[in-house]
C-alpha atoms as a PDB file:
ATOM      1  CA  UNK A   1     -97.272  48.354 174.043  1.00  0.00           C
ATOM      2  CA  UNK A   2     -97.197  52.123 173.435  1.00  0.00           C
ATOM      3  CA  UNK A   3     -96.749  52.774 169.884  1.00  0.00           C
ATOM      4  CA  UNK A   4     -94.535  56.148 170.582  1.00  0.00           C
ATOM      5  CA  UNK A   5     -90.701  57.098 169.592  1.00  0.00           C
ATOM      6  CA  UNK A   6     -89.835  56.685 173.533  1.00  0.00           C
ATOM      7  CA  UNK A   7     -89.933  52.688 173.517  1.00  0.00           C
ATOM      8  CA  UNK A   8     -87.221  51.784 170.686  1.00  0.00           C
ATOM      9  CA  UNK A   9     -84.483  49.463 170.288  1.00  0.00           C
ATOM     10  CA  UNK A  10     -82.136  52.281 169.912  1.00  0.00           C
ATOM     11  CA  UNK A  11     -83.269  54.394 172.999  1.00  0.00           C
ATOM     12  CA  UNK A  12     -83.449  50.889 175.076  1.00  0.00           C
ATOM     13  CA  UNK A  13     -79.861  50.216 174.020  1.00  0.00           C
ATOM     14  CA  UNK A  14     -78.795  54.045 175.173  1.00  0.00           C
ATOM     15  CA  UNK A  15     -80.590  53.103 178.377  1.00  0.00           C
ATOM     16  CA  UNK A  16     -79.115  50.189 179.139  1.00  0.00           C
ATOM     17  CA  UNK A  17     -75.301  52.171 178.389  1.00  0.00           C
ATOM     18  CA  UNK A  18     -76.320  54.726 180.846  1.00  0.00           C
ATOM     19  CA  UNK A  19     -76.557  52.340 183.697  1.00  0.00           C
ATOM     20  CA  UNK A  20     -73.761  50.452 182.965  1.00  0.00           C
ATOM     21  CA  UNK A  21     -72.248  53.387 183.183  1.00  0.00           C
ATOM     22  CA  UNK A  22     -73.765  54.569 186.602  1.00  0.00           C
ATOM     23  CA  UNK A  23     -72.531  50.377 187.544  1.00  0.00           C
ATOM     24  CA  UNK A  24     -69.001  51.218 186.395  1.00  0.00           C
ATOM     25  CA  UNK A  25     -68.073  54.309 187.757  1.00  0.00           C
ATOM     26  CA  UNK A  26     -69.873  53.271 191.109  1.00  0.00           C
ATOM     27  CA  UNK A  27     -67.693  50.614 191.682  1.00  0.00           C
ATOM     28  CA  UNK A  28     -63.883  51.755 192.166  1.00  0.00           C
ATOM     29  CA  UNK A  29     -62.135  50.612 188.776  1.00  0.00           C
ATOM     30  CA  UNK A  30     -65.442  49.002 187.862  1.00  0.00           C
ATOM     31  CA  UNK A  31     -65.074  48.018 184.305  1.00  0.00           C
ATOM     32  CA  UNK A  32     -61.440  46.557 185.001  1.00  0.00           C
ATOM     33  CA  UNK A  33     -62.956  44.327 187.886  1.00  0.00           C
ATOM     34  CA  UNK A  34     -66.081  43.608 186.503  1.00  0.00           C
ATOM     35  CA  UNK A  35     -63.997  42.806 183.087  1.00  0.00           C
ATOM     36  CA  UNK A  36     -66.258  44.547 180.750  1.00  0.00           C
ATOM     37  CA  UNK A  37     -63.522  46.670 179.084  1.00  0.00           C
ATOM     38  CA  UNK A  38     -61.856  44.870 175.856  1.00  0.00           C
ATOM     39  CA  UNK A  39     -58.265  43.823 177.704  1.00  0.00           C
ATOM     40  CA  UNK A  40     -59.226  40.891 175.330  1.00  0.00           C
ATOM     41  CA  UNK A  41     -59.981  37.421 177.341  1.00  0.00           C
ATOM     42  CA  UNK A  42     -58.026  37.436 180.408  1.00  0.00           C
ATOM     43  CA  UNK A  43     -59.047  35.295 182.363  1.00  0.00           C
ATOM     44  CA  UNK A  44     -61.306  33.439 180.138  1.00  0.00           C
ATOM     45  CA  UNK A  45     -63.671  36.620 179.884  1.00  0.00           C
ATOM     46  CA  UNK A  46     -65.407  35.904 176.590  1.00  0.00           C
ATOM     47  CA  UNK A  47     -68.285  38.028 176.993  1.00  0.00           C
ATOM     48  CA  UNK A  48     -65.544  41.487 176.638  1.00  0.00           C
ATOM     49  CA  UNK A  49     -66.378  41.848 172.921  1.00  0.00           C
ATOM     50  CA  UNK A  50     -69.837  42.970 173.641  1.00  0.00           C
ATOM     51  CA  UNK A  51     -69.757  44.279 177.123  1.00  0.00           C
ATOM     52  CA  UNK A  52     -67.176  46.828 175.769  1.00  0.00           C
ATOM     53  CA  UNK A  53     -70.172  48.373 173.747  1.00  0.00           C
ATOM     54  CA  UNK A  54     -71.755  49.381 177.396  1.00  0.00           C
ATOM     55  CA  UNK A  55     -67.886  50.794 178.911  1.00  0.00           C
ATOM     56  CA  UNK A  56     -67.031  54.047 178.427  1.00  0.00           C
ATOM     57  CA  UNK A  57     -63.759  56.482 179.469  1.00  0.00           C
ATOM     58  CA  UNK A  58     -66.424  59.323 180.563  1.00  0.00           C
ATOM     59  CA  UNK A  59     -68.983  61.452 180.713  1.00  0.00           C
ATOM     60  CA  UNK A  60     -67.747  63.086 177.545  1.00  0.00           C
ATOM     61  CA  UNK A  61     -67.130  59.756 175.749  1.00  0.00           C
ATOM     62  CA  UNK A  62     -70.326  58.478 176.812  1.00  0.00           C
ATOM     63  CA  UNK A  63     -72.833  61.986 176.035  1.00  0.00           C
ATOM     64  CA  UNK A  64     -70.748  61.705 172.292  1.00  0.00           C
ATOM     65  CA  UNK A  65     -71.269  57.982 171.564  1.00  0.00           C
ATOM     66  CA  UNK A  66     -75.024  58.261 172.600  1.00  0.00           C
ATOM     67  CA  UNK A  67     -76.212  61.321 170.925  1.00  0.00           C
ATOM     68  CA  UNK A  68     -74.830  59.532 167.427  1.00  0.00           C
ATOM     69  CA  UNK A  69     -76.097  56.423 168.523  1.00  0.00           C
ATOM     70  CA  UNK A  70     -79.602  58.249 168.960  1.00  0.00           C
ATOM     71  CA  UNK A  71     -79.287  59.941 165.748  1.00  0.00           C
ATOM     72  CA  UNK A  72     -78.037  57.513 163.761  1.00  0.00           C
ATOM     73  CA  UNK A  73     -79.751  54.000 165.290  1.00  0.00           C
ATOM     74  CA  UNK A  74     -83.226  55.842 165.524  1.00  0.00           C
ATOM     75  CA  UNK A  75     -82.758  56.460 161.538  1.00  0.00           C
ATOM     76  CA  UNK A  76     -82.076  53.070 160.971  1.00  0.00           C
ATOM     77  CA  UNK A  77     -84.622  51.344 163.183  1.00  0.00           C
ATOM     78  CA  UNK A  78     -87.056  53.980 161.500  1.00  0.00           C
ATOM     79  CA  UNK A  79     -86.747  53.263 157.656  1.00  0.00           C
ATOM     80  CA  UNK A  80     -85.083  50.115 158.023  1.00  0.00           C
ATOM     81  CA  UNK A  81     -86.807  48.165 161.199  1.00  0.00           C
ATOM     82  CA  UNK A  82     -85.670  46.852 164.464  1.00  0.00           C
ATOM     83  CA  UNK A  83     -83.955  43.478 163.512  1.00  0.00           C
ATOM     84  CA  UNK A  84     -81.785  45.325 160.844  1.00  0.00           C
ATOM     85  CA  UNK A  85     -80.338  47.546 163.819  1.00  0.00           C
ATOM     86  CA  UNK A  86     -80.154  45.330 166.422  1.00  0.00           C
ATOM     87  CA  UNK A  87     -78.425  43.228 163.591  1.00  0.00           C
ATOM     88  CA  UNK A  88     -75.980  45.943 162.670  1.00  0.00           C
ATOM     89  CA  UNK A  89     -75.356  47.090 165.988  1.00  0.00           C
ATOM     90  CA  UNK A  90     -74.464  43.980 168.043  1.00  0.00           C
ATOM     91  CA  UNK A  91     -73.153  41.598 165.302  1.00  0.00           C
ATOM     92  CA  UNK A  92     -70.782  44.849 164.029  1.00  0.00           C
ATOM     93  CA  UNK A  93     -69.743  46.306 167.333  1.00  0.00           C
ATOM     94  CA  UNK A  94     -68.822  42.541 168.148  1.00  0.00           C
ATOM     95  CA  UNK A  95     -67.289  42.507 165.298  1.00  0.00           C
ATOM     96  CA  UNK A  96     -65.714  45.185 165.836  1.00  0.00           C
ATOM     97  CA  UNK A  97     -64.165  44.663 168.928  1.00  0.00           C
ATOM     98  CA  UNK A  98     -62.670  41.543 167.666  1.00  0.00           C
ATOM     99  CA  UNK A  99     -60.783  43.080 164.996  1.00  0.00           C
ATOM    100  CA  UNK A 100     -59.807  45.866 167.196  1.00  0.00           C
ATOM    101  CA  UNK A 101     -58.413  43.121 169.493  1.00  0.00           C
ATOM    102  CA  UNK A 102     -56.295  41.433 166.733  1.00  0.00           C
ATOM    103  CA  UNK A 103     -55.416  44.552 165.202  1.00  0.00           C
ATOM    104  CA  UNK A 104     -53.727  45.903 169.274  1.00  0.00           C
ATOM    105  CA  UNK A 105     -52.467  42.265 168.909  1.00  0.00           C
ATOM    106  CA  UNK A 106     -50.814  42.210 166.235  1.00  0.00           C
ATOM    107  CA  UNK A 107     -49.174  45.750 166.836  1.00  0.00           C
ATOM    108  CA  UNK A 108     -48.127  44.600 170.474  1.00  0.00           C
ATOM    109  CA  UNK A 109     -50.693  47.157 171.845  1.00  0.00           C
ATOM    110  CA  UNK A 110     -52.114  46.542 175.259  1.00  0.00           C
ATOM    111  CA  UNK A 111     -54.471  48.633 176.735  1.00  0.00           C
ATOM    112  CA  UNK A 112     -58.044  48.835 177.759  1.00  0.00           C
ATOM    113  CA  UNK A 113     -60.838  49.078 174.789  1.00  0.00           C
ATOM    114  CA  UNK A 114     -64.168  50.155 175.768  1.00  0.00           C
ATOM    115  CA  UNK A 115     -66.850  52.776 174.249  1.00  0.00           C
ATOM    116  CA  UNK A 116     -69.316  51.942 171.512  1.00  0.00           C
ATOM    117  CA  UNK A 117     -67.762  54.041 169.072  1.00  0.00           C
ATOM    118  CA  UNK A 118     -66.752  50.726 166.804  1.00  0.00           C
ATOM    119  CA  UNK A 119     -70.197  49.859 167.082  1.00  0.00           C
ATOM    120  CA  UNK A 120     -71.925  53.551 166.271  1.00  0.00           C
ATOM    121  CA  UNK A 121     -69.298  53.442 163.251  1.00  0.00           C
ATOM    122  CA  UNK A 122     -70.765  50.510 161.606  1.00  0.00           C
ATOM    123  CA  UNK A 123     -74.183  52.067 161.853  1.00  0.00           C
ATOM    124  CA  UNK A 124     -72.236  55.124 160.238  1.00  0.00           C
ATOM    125  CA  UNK A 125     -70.985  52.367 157.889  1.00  0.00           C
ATOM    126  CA  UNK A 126     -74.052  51.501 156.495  1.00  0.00           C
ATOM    127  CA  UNK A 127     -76.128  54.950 156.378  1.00  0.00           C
ATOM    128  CA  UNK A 128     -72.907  55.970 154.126  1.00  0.00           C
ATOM    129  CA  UNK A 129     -73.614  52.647 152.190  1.00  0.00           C
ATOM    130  CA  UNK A 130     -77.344  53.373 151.570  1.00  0.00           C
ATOM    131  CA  UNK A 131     -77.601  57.247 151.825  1.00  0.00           C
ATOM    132  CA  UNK A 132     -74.843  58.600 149.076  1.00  0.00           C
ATOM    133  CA  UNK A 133     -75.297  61.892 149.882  1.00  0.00           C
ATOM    134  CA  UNK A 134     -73.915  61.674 153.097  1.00  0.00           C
ATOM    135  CA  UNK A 135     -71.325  59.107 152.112  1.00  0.00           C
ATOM    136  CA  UNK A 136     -68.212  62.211 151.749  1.00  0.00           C
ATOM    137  CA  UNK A 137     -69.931  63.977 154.857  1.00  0.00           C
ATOM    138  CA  UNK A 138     -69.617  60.595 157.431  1.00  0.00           C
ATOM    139  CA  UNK A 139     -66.298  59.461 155.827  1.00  0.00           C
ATOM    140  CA  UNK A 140     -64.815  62.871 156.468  1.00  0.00           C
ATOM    141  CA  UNK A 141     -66.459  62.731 159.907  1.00  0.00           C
ATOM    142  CA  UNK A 142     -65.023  59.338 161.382  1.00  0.00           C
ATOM    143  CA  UNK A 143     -61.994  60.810 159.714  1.00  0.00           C
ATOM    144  CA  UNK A 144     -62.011  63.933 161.785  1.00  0.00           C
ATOM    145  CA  UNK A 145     -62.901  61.769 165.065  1.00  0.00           C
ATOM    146  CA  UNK A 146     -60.369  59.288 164.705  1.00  0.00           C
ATOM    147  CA  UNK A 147     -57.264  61.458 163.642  1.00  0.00           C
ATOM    148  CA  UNK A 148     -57.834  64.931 165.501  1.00  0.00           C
ATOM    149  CA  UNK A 149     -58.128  63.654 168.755  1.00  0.00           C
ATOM    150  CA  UNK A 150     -54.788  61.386 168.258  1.00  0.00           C
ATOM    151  CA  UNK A 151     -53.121  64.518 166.753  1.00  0.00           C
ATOM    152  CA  UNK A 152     -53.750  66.092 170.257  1.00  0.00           C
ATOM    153  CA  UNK A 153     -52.515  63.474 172.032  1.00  0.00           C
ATOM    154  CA  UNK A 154     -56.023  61.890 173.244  1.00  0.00           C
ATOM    155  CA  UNK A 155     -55.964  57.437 173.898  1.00  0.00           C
ATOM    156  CA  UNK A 156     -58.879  57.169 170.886  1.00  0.00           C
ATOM    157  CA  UNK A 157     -59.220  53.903 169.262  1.00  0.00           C
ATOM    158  CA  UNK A 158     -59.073  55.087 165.861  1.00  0.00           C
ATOM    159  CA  UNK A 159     -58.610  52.226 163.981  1.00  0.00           C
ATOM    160  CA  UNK A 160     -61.697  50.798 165.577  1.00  0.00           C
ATOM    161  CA  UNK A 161     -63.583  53.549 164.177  1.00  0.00           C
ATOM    162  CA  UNK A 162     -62.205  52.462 160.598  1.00  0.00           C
ATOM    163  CA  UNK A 163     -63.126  49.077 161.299  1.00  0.00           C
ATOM    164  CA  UNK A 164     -66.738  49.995 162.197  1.00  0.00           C
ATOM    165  CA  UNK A 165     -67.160  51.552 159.196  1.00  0.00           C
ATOM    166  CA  UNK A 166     -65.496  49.407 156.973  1.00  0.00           C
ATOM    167  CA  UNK A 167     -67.410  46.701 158.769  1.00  0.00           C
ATOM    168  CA  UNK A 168     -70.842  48.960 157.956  1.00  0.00           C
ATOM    169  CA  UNK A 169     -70.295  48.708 154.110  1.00  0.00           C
ATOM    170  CA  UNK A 170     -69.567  44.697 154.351  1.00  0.00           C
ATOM    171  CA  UNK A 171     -72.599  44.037 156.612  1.00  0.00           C
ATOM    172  CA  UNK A 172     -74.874  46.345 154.898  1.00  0.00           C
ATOM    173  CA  UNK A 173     -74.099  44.716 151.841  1.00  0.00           C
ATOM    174  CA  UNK A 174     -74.687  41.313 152.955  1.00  0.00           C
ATOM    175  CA  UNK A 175     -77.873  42.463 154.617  1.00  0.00           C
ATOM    176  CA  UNK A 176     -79.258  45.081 152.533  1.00  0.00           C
END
């Protein structure tokens, strides 16, 4: 196995997004007939709270989630290993999505969730957790991301950004 920054979990993982991706948009309304947005279990589709992590609204959604997830997962598989990302990533964007789900359920919301932003916010989660001096800076930032864009009108899931991160601290706690 090459022992160079090409072969990681995180750029595997960024990989594997892009062709979903290329899968979705090739197919006309590919992630609502393949099922792999979060339009939670219809039709006994269990696998939607993870194969919303590999969904995305577009080009732009998809560039933004996977230059943070590039920044931000390569730091953590770098000073804090492999299993501790794929931990963080997976379990909290699962995670994620399922309290996204009862949180649009609960409000009477129903629309399509996809994007690994939830997921990309718990990794924000816990470099806030360990790294204080770029606590303020990330909090402000999911603030900015989540708010601004629903302030101009944009279909963000904001509160799955808040329960990302709130979901980083928890996890990074229990797993520090």
């Amino acid at each position: 196995m090459p022992n160079n920054k090409v072969f990681t979990i995180t750029n595997i993982i960024i990989i594997v997004t892009l062709l979903m991706y290329v899968l979705q948009t090739n197919i006309q309304h590919g992630s609502i007939i393949l099922g792999l947005n979060l339009n939670f279990i219809e039709n006994g589709l269990y696998f939607q709270p993870l194969s919303t992590l590999f969904t995305h609204g577009g080009v732009a959604h998809l560039v933004m989630n996977m230059f943070v997830l590039y920044q931000f997962g390569n730091l953590i598989e770098t000073y804090r290993g492999k299993a501790q990302l794929l931990f963080l990533y997976f379990v909290g964007g699962i995670l994620t999505s399922l309290g996204s789900f009862a949180f649009m359920y609960y409000l009477g919301l129903y629309h399509n969730l996809v994007g690994a932003s939830g997921a990309i916010c718990v990794l924000l989660g816990y470099v806030a957790l360990v790294d204080k001096y770029q606590r303020k800076g990330i909090i402000t930032w999911v603030l900015v991301i989540s708010i601004f864009p629903v302030l101009l009108g944009l279909p963000v899931a904001w509160y799955a950004h808040f329960i990302g991160l709130a979901l980083g601290f928890v996890l990074g706690k229990i797993k520090r």
